[in-house]
Protein backbone atom coordinates (compact mmCIF):
# COMPACT_ATOMS: atom_id res chain seq x y z
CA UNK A 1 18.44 82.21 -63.33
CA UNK A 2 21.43 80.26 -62.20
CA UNK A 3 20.13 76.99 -60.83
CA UNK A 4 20.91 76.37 -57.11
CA UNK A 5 20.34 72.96 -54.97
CA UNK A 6 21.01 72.50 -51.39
CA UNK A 7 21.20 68.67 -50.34
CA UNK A 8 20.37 68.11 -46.72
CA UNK A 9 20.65 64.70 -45.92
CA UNK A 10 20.09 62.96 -42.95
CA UNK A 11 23.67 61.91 -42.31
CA UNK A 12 24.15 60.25 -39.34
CA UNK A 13 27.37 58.63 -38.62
CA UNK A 14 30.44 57.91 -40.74
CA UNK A 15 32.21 55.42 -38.88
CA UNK A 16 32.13 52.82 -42.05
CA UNK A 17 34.31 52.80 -44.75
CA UNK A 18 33.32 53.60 -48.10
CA UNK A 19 34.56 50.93 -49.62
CA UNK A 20 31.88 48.74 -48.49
CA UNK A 21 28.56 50.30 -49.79
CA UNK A 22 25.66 49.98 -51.37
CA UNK A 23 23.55 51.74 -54.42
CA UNK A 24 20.27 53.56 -54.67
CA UNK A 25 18.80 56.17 -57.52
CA UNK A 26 16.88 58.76 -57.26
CA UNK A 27 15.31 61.18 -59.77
CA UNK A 28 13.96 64.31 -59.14
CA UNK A 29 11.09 65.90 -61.40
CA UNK A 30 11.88 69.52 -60.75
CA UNK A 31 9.22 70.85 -63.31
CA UNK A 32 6.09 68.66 -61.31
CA UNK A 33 5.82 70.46 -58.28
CA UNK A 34 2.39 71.36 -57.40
CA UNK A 35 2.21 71.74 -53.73
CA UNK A 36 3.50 73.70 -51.03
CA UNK A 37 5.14 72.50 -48.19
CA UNK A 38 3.63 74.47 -45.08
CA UNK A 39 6.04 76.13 -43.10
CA UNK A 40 3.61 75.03 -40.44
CA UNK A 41 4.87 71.42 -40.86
CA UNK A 42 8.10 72.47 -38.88
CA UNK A 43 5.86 73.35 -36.04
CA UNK A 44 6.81 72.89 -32.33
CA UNK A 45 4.62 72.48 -29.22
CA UNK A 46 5.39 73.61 -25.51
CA UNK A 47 3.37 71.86 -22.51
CA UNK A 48 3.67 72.91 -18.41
CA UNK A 49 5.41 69.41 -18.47
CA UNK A 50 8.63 68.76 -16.57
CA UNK A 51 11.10 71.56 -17.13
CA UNK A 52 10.05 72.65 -20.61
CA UNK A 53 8.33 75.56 -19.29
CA UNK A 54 10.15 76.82 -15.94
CA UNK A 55 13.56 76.49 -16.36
CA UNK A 56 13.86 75.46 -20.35
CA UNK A 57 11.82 78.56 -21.93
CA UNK A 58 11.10 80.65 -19.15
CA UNK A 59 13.17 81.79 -16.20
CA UNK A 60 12.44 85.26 -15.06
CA UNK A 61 13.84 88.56 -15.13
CA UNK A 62 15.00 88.21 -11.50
CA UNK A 63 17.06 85.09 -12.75
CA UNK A 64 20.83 85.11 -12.42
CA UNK A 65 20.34 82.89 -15.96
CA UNK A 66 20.67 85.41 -18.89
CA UNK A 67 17.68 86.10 -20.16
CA UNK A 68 15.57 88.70 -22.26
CA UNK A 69 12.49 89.63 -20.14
CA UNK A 70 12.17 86.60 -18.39
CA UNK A 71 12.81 84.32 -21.49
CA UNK A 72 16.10 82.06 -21.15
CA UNK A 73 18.77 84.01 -23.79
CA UNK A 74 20.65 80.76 -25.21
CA UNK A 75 17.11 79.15 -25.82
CA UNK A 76 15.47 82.12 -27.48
CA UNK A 77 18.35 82.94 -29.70
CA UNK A 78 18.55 79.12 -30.53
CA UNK A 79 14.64 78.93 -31.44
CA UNK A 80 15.26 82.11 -33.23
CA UNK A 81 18.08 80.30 -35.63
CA UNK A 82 15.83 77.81 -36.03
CA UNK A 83 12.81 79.84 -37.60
CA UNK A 84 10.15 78.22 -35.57
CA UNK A 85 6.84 78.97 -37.83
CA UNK A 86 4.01 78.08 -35.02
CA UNK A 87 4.47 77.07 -30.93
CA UNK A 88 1.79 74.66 -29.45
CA UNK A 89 0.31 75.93 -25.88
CA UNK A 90 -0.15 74.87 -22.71
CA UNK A 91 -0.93 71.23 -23.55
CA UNK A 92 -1.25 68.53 -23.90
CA UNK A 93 -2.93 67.19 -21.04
CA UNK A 94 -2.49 70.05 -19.41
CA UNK A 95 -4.21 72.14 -21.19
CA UNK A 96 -7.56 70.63 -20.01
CA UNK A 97 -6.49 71.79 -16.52
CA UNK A 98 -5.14 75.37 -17.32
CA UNK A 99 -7.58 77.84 -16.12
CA UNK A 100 -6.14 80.92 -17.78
CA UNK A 101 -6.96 84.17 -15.47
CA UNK A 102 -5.13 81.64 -13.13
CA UNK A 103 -2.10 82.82 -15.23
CA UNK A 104 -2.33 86.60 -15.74
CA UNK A 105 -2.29 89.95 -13.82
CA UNK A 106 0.35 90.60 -11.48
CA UNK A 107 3.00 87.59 -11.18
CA UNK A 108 3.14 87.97 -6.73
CA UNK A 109 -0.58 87.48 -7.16
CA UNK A 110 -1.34 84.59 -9.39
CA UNK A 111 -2.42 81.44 -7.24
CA UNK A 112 -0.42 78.56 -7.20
CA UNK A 113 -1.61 74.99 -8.85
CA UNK A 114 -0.93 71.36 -8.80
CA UNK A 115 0.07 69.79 -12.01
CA UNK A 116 -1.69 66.62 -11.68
CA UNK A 117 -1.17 65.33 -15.05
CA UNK A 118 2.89 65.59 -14.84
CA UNK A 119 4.11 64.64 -11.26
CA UNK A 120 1.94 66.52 -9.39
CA UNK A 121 4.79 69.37 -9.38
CA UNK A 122 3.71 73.25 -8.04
CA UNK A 123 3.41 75.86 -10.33
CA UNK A 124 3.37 79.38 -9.65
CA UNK A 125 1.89 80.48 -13.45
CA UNK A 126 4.12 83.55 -14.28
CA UNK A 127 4.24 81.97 -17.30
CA UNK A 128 0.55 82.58 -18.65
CA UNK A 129 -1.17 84.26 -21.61
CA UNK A 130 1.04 87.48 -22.10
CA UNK A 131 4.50 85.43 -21.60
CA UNK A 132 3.25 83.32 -23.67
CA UNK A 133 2.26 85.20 -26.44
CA UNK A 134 5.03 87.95 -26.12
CA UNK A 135 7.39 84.72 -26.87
CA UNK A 136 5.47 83.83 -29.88
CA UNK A 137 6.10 87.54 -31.19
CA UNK A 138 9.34 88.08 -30.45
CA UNK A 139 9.84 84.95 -32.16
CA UNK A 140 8.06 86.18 -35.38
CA UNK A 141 6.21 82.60 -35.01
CA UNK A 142 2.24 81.94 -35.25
CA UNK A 143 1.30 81.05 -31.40
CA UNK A 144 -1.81 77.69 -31.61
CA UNK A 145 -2.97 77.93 -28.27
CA UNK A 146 -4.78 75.03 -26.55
CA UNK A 147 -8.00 75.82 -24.75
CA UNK A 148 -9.88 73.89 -21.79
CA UNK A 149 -12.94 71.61 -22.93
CA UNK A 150 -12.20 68.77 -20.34
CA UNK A 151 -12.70 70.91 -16.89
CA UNK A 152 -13.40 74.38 -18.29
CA UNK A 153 -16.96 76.06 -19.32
CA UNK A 154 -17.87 77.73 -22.62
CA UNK A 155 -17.69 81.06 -20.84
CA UNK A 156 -14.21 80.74 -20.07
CA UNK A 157 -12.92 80.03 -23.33
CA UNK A 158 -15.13 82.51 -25.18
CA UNK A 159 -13.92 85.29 -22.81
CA UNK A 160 -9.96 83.79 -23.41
CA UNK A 161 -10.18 84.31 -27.14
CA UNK A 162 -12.12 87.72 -26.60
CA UNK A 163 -9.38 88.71 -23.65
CA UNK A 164 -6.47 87.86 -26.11
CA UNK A 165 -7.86 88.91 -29.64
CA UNK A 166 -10.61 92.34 -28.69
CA UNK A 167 -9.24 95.33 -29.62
CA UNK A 168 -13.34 96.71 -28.58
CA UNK A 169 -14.49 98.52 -25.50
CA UNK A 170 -14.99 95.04 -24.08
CA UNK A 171 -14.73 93.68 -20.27
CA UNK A 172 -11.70 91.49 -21.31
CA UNK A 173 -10.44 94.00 -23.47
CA UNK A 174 -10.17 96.52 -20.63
CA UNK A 175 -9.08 93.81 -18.57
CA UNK A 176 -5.81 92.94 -20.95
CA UNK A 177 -4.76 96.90 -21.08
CA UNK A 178 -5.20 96.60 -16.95
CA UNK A 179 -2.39 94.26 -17.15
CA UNK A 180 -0.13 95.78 -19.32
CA UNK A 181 -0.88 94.99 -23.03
CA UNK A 182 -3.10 97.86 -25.12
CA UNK A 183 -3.07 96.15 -28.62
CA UNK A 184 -4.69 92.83 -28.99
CA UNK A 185 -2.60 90.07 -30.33
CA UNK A 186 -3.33 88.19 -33.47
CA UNK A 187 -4.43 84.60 -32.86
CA UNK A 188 -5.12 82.00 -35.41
CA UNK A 189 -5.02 78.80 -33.96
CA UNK A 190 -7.02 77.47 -31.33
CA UNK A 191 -7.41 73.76 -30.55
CA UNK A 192 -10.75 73.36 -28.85
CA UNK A 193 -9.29 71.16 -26.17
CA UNK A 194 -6.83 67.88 -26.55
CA UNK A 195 -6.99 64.52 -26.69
CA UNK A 196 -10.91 64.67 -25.60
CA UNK A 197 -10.47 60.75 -26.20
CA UNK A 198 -8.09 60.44 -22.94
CA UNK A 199 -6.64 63.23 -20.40
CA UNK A 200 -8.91 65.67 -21.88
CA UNK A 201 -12.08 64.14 -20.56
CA UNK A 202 -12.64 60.39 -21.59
CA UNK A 203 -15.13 61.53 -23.98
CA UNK A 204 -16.77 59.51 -26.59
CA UNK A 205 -16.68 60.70 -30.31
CA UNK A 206 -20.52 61.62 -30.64
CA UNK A 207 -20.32 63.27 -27.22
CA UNK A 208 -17.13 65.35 -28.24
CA UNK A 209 -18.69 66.68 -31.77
CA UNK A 210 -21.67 67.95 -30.46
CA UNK A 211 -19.44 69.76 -27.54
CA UNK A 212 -17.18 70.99 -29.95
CA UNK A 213 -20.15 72.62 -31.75
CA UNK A 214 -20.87 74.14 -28.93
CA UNK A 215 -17.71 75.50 -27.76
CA UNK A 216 -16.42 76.75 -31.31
CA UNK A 217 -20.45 78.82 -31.88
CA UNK A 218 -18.81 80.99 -28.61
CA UNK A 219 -14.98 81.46 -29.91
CA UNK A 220 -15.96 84.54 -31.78
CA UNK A 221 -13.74 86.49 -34.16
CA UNK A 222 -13.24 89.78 -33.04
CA UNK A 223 -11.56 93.05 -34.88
CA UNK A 224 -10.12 91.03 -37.79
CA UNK A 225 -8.79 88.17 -36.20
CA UNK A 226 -10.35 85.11 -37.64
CA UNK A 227 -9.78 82.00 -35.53
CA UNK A 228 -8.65 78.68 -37.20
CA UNK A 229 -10.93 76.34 -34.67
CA UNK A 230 -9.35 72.84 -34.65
CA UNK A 231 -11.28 69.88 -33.25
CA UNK A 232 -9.58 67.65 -30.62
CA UNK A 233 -8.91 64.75 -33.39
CA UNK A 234 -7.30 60.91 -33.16
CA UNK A 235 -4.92 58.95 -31.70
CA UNK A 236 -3.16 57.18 -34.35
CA UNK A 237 -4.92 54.65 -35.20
CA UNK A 238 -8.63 55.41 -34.26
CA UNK A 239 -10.26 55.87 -37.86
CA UNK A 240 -13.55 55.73 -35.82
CA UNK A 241 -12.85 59.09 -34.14
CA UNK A 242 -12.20 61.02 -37.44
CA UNK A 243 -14.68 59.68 -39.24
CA UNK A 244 -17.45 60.57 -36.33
CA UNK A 245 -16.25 64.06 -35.93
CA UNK A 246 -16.09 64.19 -40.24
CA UNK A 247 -19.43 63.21 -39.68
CA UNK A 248 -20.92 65.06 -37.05
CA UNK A 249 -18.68 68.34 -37.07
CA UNK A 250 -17.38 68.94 -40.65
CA UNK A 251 -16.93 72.38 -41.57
CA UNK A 252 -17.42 73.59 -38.53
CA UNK A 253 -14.07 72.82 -37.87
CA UNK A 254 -11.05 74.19 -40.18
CA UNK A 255 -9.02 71.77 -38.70
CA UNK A 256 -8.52 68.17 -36.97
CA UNK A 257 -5.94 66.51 -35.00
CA UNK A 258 -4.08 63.65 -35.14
CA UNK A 259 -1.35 62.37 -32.39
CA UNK A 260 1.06 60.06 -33.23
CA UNK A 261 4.37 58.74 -31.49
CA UNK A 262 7.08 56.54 -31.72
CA UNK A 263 6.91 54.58 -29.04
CA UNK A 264 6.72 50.74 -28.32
CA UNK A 265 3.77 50.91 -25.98
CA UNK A 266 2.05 52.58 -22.95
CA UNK A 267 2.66 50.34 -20.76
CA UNK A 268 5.65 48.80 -19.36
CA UNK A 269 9.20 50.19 -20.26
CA UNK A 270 9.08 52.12 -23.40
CA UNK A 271 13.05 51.50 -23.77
CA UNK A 272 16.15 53.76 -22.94
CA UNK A 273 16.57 56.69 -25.03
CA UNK A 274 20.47 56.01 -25.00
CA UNK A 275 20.91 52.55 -24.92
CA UNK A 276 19.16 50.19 -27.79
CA UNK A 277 20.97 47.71 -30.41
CA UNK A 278 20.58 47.63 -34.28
CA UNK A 279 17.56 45.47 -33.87
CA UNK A 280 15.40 48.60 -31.79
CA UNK A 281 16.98 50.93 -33.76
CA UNK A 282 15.07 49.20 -37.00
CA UNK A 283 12.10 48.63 -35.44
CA UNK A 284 11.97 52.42 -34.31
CA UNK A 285 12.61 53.22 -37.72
CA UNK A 286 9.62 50.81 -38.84
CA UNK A 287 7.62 52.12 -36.18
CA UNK A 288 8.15 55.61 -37.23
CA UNK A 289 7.29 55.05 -41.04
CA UNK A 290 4.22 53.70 -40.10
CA UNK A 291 3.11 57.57 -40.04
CA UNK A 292 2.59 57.08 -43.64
CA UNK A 293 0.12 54.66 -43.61
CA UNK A 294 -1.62 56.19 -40.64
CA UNK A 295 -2.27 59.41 -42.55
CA UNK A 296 -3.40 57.64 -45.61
CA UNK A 297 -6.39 56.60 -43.64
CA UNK A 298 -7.03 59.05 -42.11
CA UNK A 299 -7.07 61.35 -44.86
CA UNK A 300 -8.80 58.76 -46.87
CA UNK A 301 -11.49 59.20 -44.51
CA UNK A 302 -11.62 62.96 -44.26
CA UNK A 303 -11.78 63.11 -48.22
CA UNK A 304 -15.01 60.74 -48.20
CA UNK A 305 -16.26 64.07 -47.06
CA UNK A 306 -14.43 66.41 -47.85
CA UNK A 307 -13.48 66.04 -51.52
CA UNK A 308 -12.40 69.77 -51.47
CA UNK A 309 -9.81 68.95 -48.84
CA UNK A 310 -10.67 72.52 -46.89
CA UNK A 311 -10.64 70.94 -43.55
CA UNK A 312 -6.96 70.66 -43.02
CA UNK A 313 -5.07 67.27 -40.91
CA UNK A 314 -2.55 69.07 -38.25
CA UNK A 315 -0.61 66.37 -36.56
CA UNK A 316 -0.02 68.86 -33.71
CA UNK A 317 1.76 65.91 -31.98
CA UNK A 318 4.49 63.40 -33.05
CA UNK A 319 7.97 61.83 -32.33
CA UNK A 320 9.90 59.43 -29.83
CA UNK A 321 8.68 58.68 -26.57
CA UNK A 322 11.34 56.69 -24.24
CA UNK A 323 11.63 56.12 -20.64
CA UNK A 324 12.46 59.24 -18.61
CA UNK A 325 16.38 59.22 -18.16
CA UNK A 326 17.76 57.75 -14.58
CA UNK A 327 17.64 60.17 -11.74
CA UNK A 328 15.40 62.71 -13.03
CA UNK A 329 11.64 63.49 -11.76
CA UNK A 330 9.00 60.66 -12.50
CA UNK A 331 6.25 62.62 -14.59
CA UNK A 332 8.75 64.76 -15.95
CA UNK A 333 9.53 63.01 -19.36
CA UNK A 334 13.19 64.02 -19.42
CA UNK A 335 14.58 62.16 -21.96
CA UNK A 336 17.91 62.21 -24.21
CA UNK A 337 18.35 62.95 -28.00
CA UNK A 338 20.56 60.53 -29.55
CA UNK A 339 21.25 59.58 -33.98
CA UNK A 340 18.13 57.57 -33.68
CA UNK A 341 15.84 60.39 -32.88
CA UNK A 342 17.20 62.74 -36.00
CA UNK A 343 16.98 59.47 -38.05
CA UNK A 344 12.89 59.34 -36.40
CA UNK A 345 12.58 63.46 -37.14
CA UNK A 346 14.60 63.08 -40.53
CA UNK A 347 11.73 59.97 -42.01
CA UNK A 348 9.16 61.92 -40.49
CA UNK A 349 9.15 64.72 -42.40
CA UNK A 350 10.33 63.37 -45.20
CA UNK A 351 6.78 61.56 -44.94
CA UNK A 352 4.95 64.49 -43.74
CA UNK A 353 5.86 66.89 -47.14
CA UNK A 354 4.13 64.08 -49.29
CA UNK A 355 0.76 64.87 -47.68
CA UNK A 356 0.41 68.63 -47.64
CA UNK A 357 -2.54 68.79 -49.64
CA UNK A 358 -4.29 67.71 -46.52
CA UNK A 359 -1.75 67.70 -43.72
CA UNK A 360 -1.24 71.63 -42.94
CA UNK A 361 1.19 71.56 -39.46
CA UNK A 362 2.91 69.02 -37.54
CA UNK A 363 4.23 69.72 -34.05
CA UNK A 364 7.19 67.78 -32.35
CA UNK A 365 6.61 66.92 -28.67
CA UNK A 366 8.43 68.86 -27.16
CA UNK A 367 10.55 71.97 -27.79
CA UNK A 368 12.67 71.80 -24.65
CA UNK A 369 13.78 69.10 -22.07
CA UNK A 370 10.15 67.01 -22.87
CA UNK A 371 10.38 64.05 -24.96
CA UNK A 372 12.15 64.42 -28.34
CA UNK A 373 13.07 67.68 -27.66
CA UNK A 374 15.00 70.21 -29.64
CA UNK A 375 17.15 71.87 -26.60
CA UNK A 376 18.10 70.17 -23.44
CA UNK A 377 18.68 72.96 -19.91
CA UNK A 378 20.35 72.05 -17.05
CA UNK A 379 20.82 75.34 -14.66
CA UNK A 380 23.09 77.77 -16.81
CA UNK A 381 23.90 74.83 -19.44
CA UNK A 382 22.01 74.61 -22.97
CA UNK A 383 22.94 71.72 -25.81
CA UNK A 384 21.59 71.03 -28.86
CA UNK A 385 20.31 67.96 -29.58
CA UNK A 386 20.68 65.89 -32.96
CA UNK A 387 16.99 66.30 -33.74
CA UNK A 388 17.78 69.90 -33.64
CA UNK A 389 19.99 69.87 -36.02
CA UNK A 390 17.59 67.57 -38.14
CA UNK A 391 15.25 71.04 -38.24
CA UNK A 392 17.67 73.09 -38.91
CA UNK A 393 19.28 71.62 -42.28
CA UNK A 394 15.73 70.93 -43.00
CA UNK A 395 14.23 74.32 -42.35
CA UNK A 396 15.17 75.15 -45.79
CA UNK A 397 11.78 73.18 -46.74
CA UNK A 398 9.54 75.96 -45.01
CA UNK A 399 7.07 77.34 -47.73
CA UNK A 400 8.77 75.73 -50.94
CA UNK A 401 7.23 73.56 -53.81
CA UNK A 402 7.54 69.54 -53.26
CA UNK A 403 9.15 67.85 -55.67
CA UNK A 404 7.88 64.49 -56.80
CA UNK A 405 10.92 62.19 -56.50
CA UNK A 406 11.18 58.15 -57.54
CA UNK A 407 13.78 56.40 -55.42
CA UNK A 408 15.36 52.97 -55.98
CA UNK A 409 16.95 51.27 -52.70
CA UNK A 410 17.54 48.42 -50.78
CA UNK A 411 14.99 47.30 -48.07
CA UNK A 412 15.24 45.58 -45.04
CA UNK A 413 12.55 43.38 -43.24
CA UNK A 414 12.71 44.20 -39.07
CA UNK A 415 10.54 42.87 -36.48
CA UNK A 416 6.56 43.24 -36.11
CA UNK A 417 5.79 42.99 -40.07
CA UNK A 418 7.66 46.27 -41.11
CA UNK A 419 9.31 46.95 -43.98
CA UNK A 420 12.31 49.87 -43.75
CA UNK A 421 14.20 51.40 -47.13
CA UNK A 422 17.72 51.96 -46.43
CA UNK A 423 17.44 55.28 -48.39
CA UNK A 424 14.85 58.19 -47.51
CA UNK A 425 14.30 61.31 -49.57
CA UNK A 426 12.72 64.85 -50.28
CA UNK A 427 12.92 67.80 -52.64
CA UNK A 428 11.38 70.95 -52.94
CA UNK A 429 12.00 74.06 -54.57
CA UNK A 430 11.85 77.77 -53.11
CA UNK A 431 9.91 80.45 -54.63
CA UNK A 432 13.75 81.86 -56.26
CA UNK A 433 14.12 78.52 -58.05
CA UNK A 434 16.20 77.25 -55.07
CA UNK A 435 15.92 73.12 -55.33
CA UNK A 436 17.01 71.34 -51.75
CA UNK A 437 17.02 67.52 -52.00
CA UNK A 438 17.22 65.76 -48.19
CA UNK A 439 18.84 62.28 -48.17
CA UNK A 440 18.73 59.38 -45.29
CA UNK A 441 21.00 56.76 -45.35
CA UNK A 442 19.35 54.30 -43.04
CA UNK A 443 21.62 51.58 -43.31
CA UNK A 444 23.69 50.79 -39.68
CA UNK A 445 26.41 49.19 -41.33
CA UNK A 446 26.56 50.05 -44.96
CA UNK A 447 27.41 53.00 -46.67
CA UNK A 448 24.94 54.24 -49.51
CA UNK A 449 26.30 55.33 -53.31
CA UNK A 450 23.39 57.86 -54.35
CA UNK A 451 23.39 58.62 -57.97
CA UNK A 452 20.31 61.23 -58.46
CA UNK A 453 18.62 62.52 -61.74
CA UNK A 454 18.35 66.09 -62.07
CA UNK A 455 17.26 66.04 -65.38
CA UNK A 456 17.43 69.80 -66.40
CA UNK A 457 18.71 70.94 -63.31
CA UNK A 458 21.97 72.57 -64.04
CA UNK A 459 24.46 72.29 -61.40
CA UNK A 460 28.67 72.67 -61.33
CA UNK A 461 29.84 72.96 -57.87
CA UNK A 462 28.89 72.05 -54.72
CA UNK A 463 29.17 73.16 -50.97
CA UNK A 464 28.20 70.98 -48.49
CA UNK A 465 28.37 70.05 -44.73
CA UNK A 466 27.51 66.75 -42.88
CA UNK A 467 26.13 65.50 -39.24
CA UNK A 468 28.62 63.00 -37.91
CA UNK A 469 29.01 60.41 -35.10
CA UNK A 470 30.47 57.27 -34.85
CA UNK A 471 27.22 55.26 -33.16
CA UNK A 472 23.78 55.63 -33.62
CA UNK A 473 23.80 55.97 -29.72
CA UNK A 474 25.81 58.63 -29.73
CA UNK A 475 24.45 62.35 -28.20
CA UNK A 476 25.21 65.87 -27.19
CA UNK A 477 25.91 65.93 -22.95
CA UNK A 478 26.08 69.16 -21.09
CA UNK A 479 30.16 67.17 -20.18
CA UNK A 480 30.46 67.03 -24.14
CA UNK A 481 28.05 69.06 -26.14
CA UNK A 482 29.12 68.99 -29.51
CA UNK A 483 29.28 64.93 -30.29
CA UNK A 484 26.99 65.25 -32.79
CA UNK A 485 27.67 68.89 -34.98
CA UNK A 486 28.11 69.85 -38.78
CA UNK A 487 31.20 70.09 -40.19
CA UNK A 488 32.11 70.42 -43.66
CA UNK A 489 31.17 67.66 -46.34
CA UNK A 490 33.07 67.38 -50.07
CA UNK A 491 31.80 63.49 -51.55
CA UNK A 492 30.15 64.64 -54.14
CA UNK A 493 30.18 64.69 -57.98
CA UNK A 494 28.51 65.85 -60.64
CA UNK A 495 28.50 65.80 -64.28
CA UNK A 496 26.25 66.67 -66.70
CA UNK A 497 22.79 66.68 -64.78
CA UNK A 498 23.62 63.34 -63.10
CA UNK A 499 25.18 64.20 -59.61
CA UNK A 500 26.87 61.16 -57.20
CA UNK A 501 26.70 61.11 -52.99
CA UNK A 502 28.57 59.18 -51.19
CA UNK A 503 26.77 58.60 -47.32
CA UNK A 504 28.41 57.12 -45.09
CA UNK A 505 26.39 54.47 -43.40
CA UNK A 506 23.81 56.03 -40.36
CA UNK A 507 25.03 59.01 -41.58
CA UNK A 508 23.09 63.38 -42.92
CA UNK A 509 24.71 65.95 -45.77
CA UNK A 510 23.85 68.90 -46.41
CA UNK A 511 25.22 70.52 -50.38
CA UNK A 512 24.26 73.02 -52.31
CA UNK A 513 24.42 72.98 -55.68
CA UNK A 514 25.53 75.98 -57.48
């Protein structure tokens, strides 16, 4: 079979010239693979938070916005192009406050409620269970829905998973075909609660295990749906927590959290999302690495008892958290997408396809006009944002083989201990022999000379396309949405198994080699 190998690097930026650059190696051992990369680690997650809901997924069918049912047309077909593999829902904090009959049945008669975790805004819940997972179908994407430990009873949940998954004679069964849907969907995922530490109910470790015992003996599996129950797990860097629950819980769960953002603290300014110099955007990058050693704990930790690794790590929340952008609604987490963030998404998973073994899904917070989001909505407007693009050349990840690489590079010391490589890498192959390689040049200033191994890899042309911009603070504006877009990308050489990429500095490539 003719070899193939799509490069998609993490090129952000080519404002440098190339004549000033530096040199890093890689080598790729295509014939070491062992494990898979989940498509699951590409996850997203979608909160009632600002306007990720109402107004970024979900407008209506009585909206003059085009839509399909009641789902916003430019943001489905854009979620759609991305292959989304599973959507995180309602929460977040939220979730611990989402009472879910509130959110089904006829839309003129659903009650009202107060979001009191995210401004306090009024919502009207015509987007509940069915809109929700309708969305997740029509996407062809796994839906990991969020249930309510903090303020909700036992009763509630178990009759949620039996309204959503009973294809029986049962009360909420009957109820579901009373509003409109005969067939029972198929659920996997269900997070019993969130962040049980915090917004979900303040909880100590010992107190949540034994409540998560309870709560997960009453999510039943009904007609063939078997429920993967996932135990509200740790914030970053409380080993305590997952060792407790590892403890206390184990197989009981099939899965455990773990939340983790970039952000420079929780209290105070967290920084602008647009405007930063080199020194914050290092740090961030620092800050963002520090994933690595975060999971290495914490899986370290879950092996002391689990040596069998069949309770799976899902870091169902992760990426950049700034300060919400000038003159939009306090709560609301509106914030803008700039190189930095696809630089934060690019590390990331780069990081996250080393750990599969354990770590089975990651989710990005949040899909639409929350945090780092993918899409940003303003009325009939829709851009893209760089981290979007980030998924996209990276997509090609989703269920394929990682590669073991070794990479040589410069490394730079930034502020608060950290230690950053100007180069980041990943390969994998697909299940046709397919090998993509993904390449970061870090580097600000500098452009990067890439030689890379391929030992028997056999490779004589290449087609490629790069992300561009001329700052790191550059991003997509509904006034000028296509600042940062591929375009075609040719500096590359090969010859005889050895091939030669020339990134630009804060630059991302993507080549296939054929």
């Amino acid at each position: 079979m003719k070899a193939k190998l799509l490069v998609s690097t993490a090129f952000l930026a080519a404002s440098v010239s190339l004549s000033a650059q530096k040199s890093a190696t890689i080598t790729v051992h295509a014939d070491q693979g062992k494990e898979i990369i989940p498509k699951e680690i590409y996850g997203q997650f979608a909160e009632h938070l600002g306007s990720c809901i109402y107004g970024g997924l979900w407008v209506g069918e009585k909206s003059d916005i085009p839509n399909i049912k009641g789902y916003r047309t430019d943001v489905f077909n854009a979620l759609k192009d991305l292959a989304v593999p599973v959507l995180r829902w309602p929460g977040g904090c939220f979730a611990d406050e989402y009472h879910w009959m509130d959110g089904i049945g006829p839309k003129e008669n659903r009650p009202k409620m107060v979001n009191n975790n995210w401004g306090g805004t009024i919502e009207d819940n015509s987007f509940g269970t069915h809109e929700f997972l309708n969305l997740c179908e029509m996407l062809g994407c796994e839906p990991y829905v969020s249930g309510n430990v903090g303020s909700g009873t036992v009763e509630e949940l178990a009759k949620w998973v039996e309204y959503m998954t009973s294809d029986g004679d049962s009360p909420m069964a009957n109820l579901r075909r009373k509003n409109g849907r005969d067939k029972a969907w198929k659920l996997k995922y269900l997070g019993v609660g969130n962040e049980s530490w915090g917004c979900g109910g303040s909880m100590r470790p010992e107190y949540y295990a034994d409540l998560y015992r309870r709560y997960s003996t009453y999510c039943r599996n009904y007609d063939g749906n078997r429920l993967f129950k996932i135990a509200s797990g740790a914030s970053d860097y409380d080993y305590n927590w997952t060792d407790v629950l590892m403890n206390r819980v184990g197989h009981r769960m099939q899965g455990l959290s773990l939340h983790y953002y970039t952000v420079t603290g929780w209290s105070g300014s967290k920084g602008a999302a647009t405007q930063f110099n080199k020194d914050d955007y290092y740090w961030t990058m620092g800050k963002c690495l520090e994933v690595e050693d975060v999971l290495k704990k914490h899986c370290a930790i879950m092996d002391k008892y689990d040596k069998d690794k069949k309770i799976a790590l899902l870091l169902d929340e992760w990426g950049t958290w700034w300060d919400e952008e000038p003159g939009t609604i306090k709560g609301h987490l509106y914030q803008q997408n700039t190189l930095r963030d696809a630089f934060v998404a690019s590390l990331s998973l780069d990081v996250f396809h080393k750990y599969t073994d354990r770590l089975k899904m990651a989710n990005i917070a949040q899909i639409v006009n929350v945090l780092q989001s993918m899409i940003l909505t303003k009325d009939k407007e829709m851009v893209l944002t760089p981290t979007y693009y980030v998924f996209k050349m990276y997509k090609v990840h989703q269920d394929a083989t990682y590669l073991p690489i070794e990479l040589t590079c410069e490394k730079m010391s930034v502020r608060d201990n950290r230690t950053v490589p100007m180069v980041s890498a990943t390969a994998s192959k697909n299940k046709d022999g397919v090998i993509h390689l993904s390449l970061s040049n870090v580097d600000a200033d500098e452009a990067q000379e890439i030689t890379i191994n391929l030992g028997d890899t056999k490779a004589k042309k290449t087609v490629g396309e790069i992300l561009t911009s001329a700052k790191l603070t550059d991003y997509n504006s509904f006034e000028n949405p296509n600042i940062v877009k591929p375009a075609p990308f040719k500096e590359v050489k090969i010859n005889k198994g050895t091939m030669k990429v020339k990134l630009p500095a804060k630059s991302i490539v993507t080549l296939e080699l054929q």
